[in-house]
Protein backbone atom coordinates (compact mmCIF):
# COMPACT_ATOMS: atom_id res chain seq x y z
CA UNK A 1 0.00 0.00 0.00
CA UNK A 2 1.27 3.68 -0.72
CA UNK A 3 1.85 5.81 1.87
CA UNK A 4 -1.40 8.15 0.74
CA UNK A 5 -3.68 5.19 0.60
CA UNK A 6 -2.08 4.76 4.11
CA UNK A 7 -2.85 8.54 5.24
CA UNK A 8 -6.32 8.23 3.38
CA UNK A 9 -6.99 4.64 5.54
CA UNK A 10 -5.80 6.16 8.93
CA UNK A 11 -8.06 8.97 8.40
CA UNK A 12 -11.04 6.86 8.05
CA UNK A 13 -9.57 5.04 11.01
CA UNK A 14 -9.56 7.81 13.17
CA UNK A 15 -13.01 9.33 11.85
CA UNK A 16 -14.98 6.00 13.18
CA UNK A 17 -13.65 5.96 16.44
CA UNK A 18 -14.66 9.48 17.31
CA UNK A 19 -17.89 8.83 15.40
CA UNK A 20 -17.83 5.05 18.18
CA UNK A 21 -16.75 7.41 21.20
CA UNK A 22 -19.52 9.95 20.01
CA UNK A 23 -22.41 7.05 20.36
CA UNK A 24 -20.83 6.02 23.43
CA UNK A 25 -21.31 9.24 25.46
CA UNK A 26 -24.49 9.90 27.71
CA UNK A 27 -26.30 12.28 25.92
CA UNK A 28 -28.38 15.00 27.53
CA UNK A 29 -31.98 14.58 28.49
CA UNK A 30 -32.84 17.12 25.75
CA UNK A 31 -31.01 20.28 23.89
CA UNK A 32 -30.95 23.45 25.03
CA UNK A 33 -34.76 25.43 26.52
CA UNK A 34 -36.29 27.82 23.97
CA UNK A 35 -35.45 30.90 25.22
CA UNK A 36 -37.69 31.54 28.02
CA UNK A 37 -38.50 28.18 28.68
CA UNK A 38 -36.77 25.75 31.49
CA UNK A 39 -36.34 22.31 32.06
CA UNK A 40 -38.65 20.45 33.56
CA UNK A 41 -40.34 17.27 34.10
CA UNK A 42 -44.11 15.94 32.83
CA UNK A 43 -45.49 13.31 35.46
CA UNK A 44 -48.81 11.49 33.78
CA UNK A 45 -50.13 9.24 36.98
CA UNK A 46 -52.74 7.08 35.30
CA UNK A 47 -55.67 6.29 37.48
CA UNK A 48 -58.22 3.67 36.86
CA UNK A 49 -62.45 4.41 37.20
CA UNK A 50 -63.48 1.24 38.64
CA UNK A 51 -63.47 -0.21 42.25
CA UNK A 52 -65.17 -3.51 42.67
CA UNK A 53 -66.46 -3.98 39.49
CA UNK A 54 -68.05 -0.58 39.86
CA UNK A 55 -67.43 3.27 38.26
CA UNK A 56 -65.79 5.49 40.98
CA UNK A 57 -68.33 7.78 41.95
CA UNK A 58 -67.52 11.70 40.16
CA UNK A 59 -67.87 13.35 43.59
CA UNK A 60 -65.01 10.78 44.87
CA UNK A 61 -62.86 11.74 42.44
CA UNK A 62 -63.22 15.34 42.48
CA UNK A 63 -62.73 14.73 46.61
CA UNK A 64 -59.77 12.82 46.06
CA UNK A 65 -58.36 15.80 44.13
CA UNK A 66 -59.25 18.08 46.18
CA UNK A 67 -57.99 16.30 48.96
CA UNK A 68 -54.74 14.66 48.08
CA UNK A 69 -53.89 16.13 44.70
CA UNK A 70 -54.18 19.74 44.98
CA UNK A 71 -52.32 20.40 48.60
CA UNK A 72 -49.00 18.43 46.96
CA UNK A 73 -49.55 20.55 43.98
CA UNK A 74 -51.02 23.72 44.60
CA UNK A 75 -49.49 25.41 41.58
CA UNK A 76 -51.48 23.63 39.43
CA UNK A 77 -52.21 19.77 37.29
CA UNK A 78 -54.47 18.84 34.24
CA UNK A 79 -56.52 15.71 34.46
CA UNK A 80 -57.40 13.95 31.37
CA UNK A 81 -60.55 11.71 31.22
CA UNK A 82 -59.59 8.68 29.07
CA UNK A 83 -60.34 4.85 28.62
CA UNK A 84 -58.10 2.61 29.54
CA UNK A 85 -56.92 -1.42 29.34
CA UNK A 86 -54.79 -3.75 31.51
CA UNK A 87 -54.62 -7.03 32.56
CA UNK A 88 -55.13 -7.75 35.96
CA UNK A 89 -52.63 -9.39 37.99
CA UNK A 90 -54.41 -12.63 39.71
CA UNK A 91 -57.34 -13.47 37.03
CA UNK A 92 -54.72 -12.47 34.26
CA UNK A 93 -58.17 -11.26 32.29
CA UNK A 94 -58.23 -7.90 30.26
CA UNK A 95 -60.23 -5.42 31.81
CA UNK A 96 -61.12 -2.26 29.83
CA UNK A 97 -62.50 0.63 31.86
CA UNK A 98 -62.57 4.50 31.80
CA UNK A 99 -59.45 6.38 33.18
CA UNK A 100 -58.58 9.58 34.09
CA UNK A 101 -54.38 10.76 33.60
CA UNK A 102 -53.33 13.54 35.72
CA UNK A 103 -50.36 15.52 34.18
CA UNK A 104 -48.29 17.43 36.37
CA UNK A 105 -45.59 19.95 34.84
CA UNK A 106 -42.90 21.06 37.67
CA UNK A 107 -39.28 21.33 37.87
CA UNK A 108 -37.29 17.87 38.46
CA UNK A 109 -37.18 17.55 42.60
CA UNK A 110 -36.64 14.75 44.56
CA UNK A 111 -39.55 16.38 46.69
CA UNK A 112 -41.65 16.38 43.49
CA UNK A 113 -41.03 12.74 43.38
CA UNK A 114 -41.83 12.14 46.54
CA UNK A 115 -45.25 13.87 46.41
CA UNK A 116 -46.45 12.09 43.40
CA UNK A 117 -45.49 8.58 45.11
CA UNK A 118 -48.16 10.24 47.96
CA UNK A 119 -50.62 10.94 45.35
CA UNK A 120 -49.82 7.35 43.57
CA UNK A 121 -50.33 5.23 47.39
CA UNK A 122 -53.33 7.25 48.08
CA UNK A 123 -55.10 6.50 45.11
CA UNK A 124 -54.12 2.32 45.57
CA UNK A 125 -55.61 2.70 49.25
CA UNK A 126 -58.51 4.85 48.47
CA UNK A 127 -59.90 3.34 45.47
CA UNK A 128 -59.02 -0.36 46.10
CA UNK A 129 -56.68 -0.37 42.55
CA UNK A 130 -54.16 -3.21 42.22
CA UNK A 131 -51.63 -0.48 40.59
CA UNK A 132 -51.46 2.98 39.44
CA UNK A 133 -49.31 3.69 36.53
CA UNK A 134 -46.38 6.39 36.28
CA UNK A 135 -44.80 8.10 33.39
CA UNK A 136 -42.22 10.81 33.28
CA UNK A 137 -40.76 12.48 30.69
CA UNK A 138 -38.22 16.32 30.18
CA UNK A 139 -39.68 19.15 28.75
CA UNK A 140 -38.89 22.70 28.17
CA UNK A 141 -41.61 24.72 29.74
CA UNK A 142 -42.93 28.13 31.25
CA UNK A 143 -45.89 28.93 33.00
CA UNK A 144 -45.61 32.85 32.75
C-alpha cells in the first residue's frame, strides 16, 4: 500500500472511532430550553375508574383531588378523562375501563417525586386499585 492510501486509511480510522466514542457518550436529556422556557419534568399518573367492578363515583374523584392532589400541587395539574386497558394481575383477564391521567408539569425535585409517590399510594388505598401507573418524561416549559 502507498503511503497516501495509508494517510487516506488512517483517516477513516480515526473518523470511526470518534464517530464510536460519540455514540458512546451519555447524551443529555434534551437540547438546550427555547429561550424563556426551562427544564422540567411531565409526570402522567394514570388512574383507573373502577373499584369492585363498579365506576368510581364523580364526587369521589373530584374529593380525592381536592384532597390529596391539589395540597401536593397547589401550583397547578391537568386531568385527562380517558379509557383505559390492563390485565389484571391474579385473574390475568383484560379489563377495559374509563381512566382519568393527571399531568403534572414542575421542575425535576426529589420532593416532586416524593409527592407524586403520595398521590400514587393514596389512590391504591382509596380506590381499592391493584396499581397505578407512572410516566415521566423532560420538557422545556414556562408557565408565565
Amino acid at each position: 500500500m502507498g503511503r497516501r492510501a495509508q494517510r487516506q486509511g488512517d483517516g477513516t480510522l480515526r473518523k470511526t472511532a470518534l464517530v464510536l466514542v460519540a455514540l458512546l457518550l451519555p447524551l443529555p436529556a434534551f437540547a438546550a430550553c427555547p429561550t424563556g422556557q426551562k427544564e422540567m419534568l411531565t409526570v402522567r399518573l394514570y388512574l383507573g375508574q373502577s373499584m369492585n367492578g363498579r365506576a368510581i363515583a364523580p364526587a369521589a374523584f373530584r374529593d380525592f383531588l381536592a384532597r390529596t392532589v391539589t395540597p401536593r400541587f397547589p401550583s397547578g395539574f391537568t386531568v385527562y378523562e380517558a379509557q383505559g386497558q390492563w390485565r389484571d394481575t391474579q385473574t390475568h383477564a383484560v379489563t377495559r375501563e374509563g381512566s382519568r391521567i393527571v399531568e403534572i408539569i414542575s421542575p425535576d425535585s426529589t420532593e416532586l417525586h416524593a409527592r407524586v409517590e403520595e398521590v400514587r399510594k393514596n389512590y391504591i388505598a382509596r380506590f381499592h386499585q391493584q396499581a397505578v401507573g407512572v410516566v415521566e418524561f423532560p420538557v422545556c416549559g414556562t408557565f408565565q
